[in-house]
Protein backbone atom coordinates (compact mmCIF):
# COMPACT_ATOMS: atom_id res chain seq x y z
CA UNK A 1 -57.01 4.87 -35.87
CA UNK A 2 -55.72 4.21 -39.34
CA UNK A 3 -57.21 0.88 -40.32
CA UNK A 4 -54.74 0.22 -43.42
CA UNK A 5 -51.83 -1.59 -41.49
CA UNK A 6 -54.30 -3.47 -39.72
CA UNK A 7 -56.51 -4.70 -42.55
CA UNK A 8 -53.74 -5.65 -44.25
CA UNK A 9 -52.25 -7.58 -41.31
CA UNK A 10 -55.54 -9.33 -41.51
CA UNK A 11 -55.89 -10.20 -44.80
CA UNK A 12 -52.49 -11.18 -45.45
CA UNK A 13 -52.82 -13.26 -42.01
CA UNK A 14 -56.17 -15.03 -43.74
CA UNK A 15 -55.27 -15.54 -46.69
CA UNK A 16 -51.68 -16.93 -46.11
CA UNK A 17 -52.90 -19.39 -43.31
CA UNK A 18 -56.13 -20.06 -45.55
CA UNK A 19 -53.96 -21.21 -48.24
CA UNK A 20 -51.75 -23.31 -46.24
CA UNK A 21 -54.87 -24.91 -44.61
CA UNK A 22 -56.46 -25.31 -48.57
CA UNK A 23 -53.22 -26.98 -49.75
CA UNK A 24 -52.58 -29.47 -47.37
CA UNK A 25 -56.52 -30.32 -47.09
CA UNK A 26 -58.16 -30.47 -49.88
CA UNK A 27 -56.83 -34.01 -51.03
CA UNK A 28 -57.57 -34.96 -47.38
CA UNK A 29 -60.52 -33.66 -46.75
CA UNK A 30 -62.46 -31.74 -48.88
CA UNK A 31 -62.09 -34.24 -52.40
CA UNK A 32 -63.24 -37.25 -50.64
CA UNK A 33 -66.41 -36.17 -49.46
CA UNK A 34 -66.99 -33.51 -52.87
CA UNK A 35 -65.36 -35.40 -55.80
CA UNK A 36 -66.10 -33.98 -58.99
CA UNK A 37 -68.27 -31.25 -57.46
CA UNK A 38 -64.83 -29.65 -56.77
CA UNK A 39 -63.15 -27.65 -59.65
CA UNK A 40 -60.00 -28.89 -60.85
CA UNK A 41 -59.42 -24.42 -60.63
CA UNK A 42 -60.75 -22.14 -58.37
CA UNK A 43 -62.91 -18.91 -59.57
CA UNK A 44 -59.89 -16.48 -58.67
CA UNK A 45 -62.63 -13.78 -58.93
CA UNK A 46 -64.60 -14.97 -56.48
CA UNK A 47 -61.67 -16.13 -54.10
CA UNK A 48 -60.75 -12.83 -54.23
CA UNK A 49 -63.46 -10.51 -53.47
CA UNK A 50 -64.28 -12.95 -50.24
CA UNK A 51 -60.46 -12.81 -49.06
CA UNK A 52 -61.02 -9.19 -49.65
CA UNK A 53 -64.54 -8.59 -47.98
CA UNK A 54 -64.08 -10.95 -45.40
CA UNK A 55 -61.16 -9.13 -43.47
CA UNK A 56 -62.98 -6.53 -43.52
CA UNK A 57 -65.95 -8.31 -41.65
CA UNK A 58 -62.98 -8.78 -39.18
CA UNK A 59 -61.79 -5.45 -38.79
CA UNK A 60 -65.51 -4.28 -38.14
CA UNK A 61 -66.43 -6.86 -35.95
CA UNK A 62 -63.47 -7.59 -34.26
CA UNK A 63 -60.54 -5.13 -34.31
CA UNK A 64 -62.41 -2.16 -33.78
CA UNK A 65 -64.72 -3.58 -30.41
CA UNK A 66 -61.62 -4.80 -28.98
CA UNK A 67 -59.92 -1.46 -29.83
CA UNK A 68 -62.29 0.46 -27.38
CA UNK A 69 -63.16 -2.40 -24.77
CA UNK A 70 -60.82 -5.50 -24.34
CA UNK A 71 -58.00 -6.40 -25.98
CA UNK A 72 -56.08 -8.67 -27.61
CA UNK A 73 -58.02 -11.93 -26.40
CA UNK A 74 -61.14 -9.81 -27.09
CA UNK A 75 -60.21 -9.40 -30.63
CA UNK A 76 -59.38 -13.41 -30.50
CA UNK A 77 -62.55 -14.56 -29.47
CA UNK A 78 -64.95 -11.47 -31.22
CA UNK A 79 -63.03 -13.34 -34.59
CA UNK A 80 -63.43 -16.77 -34.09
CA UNK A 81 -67.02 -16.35 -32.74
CA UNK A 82 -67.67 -14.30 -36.11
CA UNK A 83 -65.67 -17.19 -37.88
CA UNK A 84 -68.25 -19.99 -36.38
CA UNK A 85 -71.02 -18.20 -37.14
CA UNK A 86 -69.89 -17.51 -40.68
CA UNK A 87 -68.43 -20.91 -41.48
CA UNK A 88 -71.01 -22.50 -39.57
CA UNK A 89 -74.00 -20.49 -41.91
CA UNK A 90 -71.62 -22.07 -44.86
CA UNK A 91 -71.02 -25.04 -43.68
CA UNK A 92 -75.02 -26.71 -42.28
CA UNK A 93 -76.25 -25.11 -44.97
CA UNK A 94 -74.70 -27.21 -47.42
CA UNK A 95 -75.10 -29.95 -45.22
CA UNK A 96 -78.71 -29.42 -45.17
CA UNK A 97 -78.59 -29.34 -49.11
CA UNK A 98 -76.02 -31.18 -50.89
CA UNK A 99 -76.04 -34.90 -50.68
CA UNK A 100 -72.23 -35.51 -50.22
CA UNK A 101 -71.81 -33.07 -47.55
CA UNK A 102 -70.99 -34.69 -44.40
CA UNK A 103 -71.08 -33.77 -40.44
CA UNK A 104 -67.13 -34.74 -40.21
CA UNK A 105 -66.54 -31.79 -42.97
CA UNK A 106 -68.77 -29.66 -41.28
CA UNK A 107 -66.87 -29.86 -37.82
CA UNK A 108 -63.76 -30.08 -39.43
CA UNK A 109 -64.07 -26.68 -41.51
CA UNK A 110 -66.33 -24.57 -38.78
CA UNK A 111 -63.10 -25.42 -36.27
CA UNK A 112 -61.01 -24.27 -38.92
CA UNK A 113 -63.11 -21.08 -40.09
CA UNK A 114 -62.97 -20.28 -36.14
CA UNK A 115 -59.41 -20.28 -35.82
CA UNK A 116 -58.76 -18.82 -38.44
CA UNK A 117 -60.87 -15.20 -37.96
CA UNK A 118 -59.49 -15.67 -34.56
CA UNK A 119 -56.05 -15.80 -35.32
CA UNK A 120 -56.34 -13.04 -37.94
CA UNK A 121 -58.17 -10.83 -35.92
CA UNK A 122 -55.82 -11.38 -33.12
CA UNK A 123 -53.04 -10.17 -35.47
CA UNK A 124 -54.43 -7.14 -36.47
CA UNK A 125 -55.63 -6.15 -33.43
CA UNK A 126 -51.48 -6.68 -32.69
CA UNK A 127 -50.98 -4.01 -35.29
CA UNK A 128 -53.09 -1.64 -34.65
CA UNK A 129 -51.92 -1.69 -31.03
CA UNK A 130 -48.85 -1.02 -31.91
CA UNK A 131 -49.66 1.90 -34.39
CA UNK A 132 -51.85 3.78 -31.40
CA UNK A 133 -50.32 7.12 -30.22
């Protein structure tokens, strides 16, 4: 299977719905509880090599499996369980660490993290379906 279409269906999938999620939450959620802790500018360089790496994660862990056993809804749930572990590992261990963190952040961005992988994985599982001989 040629994994280009479909990594790129993922990423473009993550990032797009990622950014959406950023811009309309960040005022709402994520300033609040961090403040000043939050740059007034991301580090581009590291937003990009995890919206690069992290599709990848989903290919491996998600795509491929439901490529060979499953399907679509396997390559659903594969992603968002990879996304709650991953957001989750994040997430509680900030909480555990930083001060400001709070629970309702926590819940709100593992659900999140979750549906996104899920969603994205779903897609490129979509694309590489319909790229199969």
């Amino acid at each position: 299977m040629n994994i280009v279409f479909p990594y790129l269906t993922v990423t473009v999938t993550f990032v797009g719905l990622d950014m959406i999620w950023l811009k309309s939450m960040v005022e709402r959620l994520y300033r609040p509880v961090l403040g000043d802790m939050l740059r007034s500018e991301p580090n581009l360089a590291a937003a990009a090599l995890f919206y690069l790496a992290y599709p990848a994660g989903l290919i491996w862990f998600a795509v491929l499996p439901a490529q060979h056993e499953g399907g679509a809804l396997r390559a659903f749930a594969s992603g968002a369980l990879l996304g709650c572990f991953t957001y989750s590992t994040y997430d509680l261990t900030n909480q555990a660490t930083l001060r400001n963190w709070s629970t309702g952040l926590s819940v709100a961005d593992i659900g999140w993290g979750s549906f996104l992988a899920g969603v994205s994985a779903w897609a490129g599982f979509v694309v590489a379906q319909r790229m199969a001989p």
